[in-house]
C-alpha atoms as a PDB file:
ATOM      1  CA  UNK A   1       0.000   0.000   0.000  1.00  0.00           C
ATOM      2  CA  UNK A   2       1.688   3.484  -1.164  1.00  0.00           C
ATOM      3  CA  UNK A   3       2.062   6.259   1.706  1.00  0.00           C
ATOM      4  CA  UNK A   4      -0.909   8.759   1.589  1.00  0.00           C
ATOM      5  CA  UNK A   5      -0.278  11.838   0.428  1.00  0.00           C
ATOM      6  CA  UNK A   6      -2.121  15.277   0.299  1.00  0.00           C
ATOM      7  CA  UNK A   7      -2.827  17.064  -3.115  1.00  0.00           C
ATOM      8  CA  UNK A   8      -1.947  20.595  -3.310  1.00  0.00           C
ATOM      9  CA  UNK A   9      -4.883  22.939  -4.779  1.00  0.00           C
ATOM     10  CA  UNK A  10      -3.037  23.677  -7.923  1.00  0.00           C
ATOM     11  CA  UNK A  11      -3.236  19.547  -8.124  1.00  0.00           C
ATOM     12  CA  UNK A  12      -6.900  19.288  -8.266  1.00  0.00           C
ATOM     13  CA  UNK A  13      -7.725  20.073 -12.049  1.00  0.00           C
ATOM     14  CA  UNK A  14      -5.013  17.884 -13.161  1.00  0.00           C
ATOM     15  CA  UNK A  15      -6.008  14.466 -11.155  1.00  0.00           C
ATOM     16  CA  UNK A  16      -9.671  15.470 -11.640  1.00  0.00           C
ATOM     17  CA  UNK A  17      -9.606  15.182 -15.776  1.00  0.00           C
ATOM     18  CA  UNK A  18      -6.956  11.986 -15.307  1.00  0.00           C
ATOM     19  CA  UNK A  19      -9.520  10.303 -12.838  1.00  0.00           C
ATOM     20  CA  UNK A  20     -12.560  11.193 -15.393  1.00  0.00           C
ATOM     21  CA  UNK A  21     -10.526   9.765 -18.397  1.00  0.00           C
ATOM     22  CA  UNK A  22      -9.785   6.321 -15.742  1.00  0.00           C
ATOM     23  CA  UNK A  23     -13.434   6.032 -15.118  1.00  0.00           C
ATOM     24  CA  UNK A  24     -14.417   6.704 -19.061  1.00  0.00           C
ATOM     25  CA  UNK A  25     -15.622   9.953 -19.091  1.00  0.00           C
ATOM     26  CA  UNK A  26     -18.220   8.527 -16.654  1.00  0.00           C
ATOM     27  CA  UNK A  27     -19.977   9.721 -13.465  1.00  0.00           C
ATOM     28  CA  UNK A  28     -18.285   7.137 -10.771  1.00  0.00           C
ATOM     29  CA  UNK A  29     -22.014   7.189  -8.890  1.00  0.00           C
ATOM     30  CA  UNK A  30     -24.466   7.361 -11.411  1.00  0.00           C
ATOM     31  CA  UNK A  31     -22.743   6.227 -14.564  1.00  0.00           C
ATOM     32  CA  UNK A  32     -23.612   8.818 -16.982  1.00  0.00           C
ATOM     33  CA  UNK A  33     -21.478  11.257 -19.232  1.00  0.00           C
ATOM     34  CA  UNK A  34     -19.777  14.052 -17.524  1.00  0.00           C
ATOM     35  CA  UNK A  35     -18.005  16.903 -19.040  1.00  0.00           C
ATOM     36  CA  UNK A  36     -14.772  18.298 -17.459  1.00  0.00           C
ATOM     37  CA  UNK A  37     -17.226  21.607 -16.384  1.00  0.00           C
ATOM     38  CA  UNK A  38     -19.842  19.534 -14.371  1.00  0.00           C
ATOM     39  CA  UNK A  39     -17.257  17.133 -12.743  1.00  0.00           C
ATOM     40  CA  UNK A  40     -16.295  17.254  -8.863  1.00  0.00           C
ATOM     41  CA  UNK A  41     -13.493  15.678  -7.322  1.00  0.00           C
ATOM     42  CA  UNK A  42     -14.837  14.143  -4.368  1.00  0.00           C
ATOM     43  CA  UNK A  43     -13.396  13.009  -1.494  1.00  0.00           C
ATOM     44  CA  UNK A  44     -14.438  10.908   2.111  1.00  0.00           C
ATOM     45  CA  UNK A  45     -14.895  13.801   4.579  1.00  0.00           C
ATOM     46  CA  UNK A  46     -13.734  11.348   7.013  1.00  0.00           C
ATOM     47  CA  UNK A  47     -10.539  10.216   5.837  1.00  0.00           C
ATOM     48  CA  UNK A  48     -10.214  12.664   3.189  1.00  0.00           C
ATOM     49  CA  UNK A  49      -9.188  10.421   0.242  1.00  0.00           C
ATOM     50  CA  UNK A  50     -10.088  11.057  -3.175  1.00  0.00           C
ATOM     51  CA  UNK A  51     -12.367   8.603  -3.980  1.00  0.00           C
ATOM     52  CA  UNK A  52     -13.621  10.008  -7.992  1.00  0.00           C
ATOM     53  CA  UNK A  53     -15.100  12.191 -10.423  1.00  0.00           C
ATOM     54  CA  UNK A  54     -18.897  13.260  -9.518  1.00  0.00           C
ATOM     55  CA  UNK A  55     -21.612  15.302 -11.778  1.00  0.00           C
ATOM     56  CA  UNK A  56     -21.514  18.367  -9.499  1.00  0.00           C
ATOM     57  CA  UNK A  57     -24.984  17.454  -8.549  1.00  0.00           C
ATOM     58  CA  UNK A  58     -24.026  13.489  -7.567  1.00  0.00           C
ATOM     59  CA  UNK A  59     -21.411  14.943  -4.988  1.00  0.00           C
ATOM     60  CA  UNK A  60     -23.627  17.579  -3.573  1.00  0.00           C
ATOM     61  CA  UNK A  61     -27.016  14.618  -2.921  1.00  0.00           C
ATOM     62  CA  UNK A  62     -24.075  12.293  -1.901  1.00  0.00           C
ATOM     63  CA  UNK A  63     -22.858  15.098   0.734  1.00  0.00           C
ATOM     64  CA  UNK A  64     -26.248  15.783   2.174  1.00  0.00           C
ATOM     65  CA  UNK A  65     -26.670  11.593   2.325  1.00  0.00           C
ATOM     66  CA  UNK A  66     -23.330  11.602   4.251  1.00  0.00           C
ATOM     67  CA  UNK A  67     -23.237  15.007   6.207  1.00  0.00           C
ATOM     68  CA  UNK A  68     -27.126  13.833   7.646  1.00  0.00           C
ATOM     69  CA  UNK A  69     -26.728  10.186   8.230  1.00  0.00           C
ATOM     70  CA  UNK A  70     -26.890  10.471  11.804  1.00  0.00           C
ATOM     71  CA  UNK A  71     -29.475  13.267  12.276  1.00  0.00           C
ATOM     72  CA  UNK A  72     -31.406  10.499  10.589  1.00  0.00           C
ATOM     73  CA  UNK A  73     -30.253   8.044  12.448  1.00  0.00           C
ATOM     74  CA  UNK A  74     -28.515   6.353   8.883  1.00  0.00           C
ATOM     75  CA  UNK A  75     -25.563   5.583  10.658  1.00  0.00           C
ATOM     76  CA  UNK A  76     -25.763   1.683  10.297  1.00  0.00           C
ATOM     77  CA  UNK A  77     -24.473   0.991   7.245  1.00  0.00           C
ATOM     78  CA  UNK A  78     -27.032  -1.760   6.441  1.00  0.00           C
ATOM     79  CA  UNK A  79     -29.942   0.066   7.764  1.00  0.00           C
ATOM     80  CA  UNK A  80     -28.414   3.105   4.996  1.00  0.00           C
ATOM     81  CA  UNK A  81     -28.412   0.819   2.242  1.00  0.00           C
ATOM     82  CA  UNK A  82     -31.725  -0.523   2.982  1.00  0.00           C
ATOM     83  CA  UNK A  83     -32.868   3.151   2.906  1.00  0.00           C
ATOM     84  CA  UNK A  84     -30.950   4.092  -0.063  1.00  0.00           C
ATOM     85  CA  UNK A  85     -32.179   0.420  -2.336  1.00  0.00           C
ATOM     86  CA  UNK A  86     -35.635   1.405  -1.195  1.00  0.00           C
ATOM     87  CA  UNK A  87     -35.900   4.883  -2.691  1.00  0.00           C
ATOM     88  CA  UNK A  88     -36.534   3.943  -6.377  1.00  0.00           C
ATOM     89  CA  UNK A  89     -39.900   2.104  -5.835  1.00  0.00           C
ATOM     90  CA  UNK A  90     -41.115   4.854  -2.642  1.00  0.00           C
ATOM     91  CA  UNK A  91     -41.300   7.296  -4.982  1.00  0.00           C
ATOM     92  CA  UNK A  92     -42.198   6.277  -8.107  1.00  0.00           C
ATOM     93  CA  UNK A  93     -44.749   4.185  -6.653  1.00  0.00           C
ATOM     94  CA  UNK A  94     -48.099   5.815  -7.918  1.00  0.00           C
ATOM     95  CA  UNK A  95     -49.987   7.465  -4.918  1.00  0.00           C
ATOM     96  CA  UNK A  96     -52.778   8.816  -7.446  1.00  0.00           C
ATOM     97  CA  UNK A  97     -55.474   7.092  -4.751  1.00  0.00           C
ATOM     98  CA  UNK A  98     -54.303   9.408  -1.992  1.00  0.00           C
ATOM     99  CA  UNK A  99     -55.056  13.238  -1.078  1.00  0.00           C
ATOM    100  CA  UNK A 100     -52.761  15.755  -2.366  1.00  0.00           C
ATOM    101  CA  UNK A 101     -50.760  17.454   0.564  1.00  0.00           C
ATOM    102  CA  UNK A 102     -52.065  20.656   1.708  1.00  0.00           C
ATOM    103  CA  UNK A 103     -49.186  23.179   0.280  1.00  0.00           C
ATOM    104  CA  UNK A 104     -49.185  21.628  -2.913  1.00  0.00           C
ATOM    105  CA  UNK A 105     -50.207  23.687  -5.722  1.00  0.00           C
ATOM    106  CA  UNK A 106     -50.552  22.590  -9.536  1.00  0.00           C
ATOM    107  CA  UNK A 107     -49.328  24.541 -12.333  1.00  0.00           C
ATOM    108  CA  UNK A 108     -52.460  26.600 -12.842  1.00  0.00           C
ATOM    109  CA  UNK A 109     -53.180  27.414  -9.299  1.00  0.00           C
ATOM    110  CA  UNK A 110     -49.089  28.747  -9.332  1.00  0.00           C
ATOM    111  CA  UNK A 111     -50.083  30.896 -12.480  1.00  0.00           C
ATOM    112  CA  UNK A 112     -53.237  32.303 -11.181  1.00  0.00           C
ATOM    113  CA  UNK A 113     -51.492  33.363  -8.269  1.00  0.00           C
ATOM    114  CA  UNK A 114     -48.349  35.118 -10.273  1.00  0.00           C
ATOM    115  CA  UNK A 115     -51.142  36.626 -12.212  1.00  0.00           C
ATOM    116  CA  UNK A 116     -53.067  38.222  -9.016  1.00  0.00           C
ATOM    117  CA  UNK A 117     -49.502  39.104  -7.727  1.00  0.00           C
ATOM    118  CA  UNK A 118     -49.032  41.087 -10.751  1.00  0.00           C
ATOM    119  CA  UNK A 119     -52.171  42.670 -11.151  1.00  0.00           C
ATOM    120  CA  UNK A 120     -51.832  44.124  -7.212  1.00  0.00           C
ATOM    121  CA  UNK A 121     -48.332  45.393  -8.335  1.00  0.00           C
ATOM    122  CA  UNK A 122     -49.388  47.113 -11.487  1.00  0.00           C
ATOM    123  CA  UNK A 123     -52.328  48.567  -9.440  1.00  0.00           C
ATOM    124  CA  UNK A 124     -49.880  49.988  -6.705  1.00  0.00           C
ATOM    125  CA  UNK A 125     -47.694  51.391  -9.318  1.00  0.00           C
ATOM    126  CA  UNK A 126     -50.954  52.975 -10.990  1.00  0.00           C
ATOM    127  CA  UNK A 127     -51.425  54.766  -7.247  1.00  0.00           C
ATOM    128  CA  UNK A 128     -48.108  56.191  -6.973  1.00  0.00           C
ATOM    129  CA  UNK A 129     -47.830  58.133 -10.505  1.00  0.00           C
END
């Protein structure tokens, strides 16, 4: 096993584009394309080792998965992967048979109320000239 070592910033760019080209130009977490602009070089905020190239979005979801595990009590690494395999079907289970939640609004009901916003604003601006 080689000694660890730790990258200096002007490093970064450099392994970042030779890890991407390793892993194929490929997302190491979710597998699809990634261009040198959306690609992160992430890292174990434990142990802080480099561990590969991320979409930009992939590291951030993976950060708030890691950074809240124990708030949620996800510290068990089976109980984690349990909850992590099990979010696929939860939500694209169809829940058409229940009630919609109280502070949703569909796309109309958003319009309408950019629409009323904007009519109070032009009326305002009507009073003051």
């Amino acid at each position: 096993m080689s000694q660890s070592y730790r990258i200096k910033q002007s490093e970064v760019k450099t392994i970042r584009e030779t890890m991407l080209a390793k892993q194929g130009g490929k997302c190491a977490l979710c597998g699809d394309h990634i261009t040198t602009g959306e690609a992160a070089l992430d890292h174990c905020h434990k142990t802080g080792h480099i561990r590969g190239v991320l979409h930009r979005g992939c590291n951030a979801a993976l950060g708030h998965v890691e950074n809240n595990a124990p708030r949620y009590k996800l510290t068990n690494v089976a109980r984690l992967t349990r909850w992590l395999r099990s979010i696929p079907s939860y939500i694209y289970r169809d829940y058409s048979d229940q009630p919609l939640h109280y502070t949703f609004r569909t796309e109309e009901e958003k319009r309408l109320k950019r629409n009323a916003k904007a009519r109070k604003t032009r009326a305002k601006a009507k009073e003051t000239t």
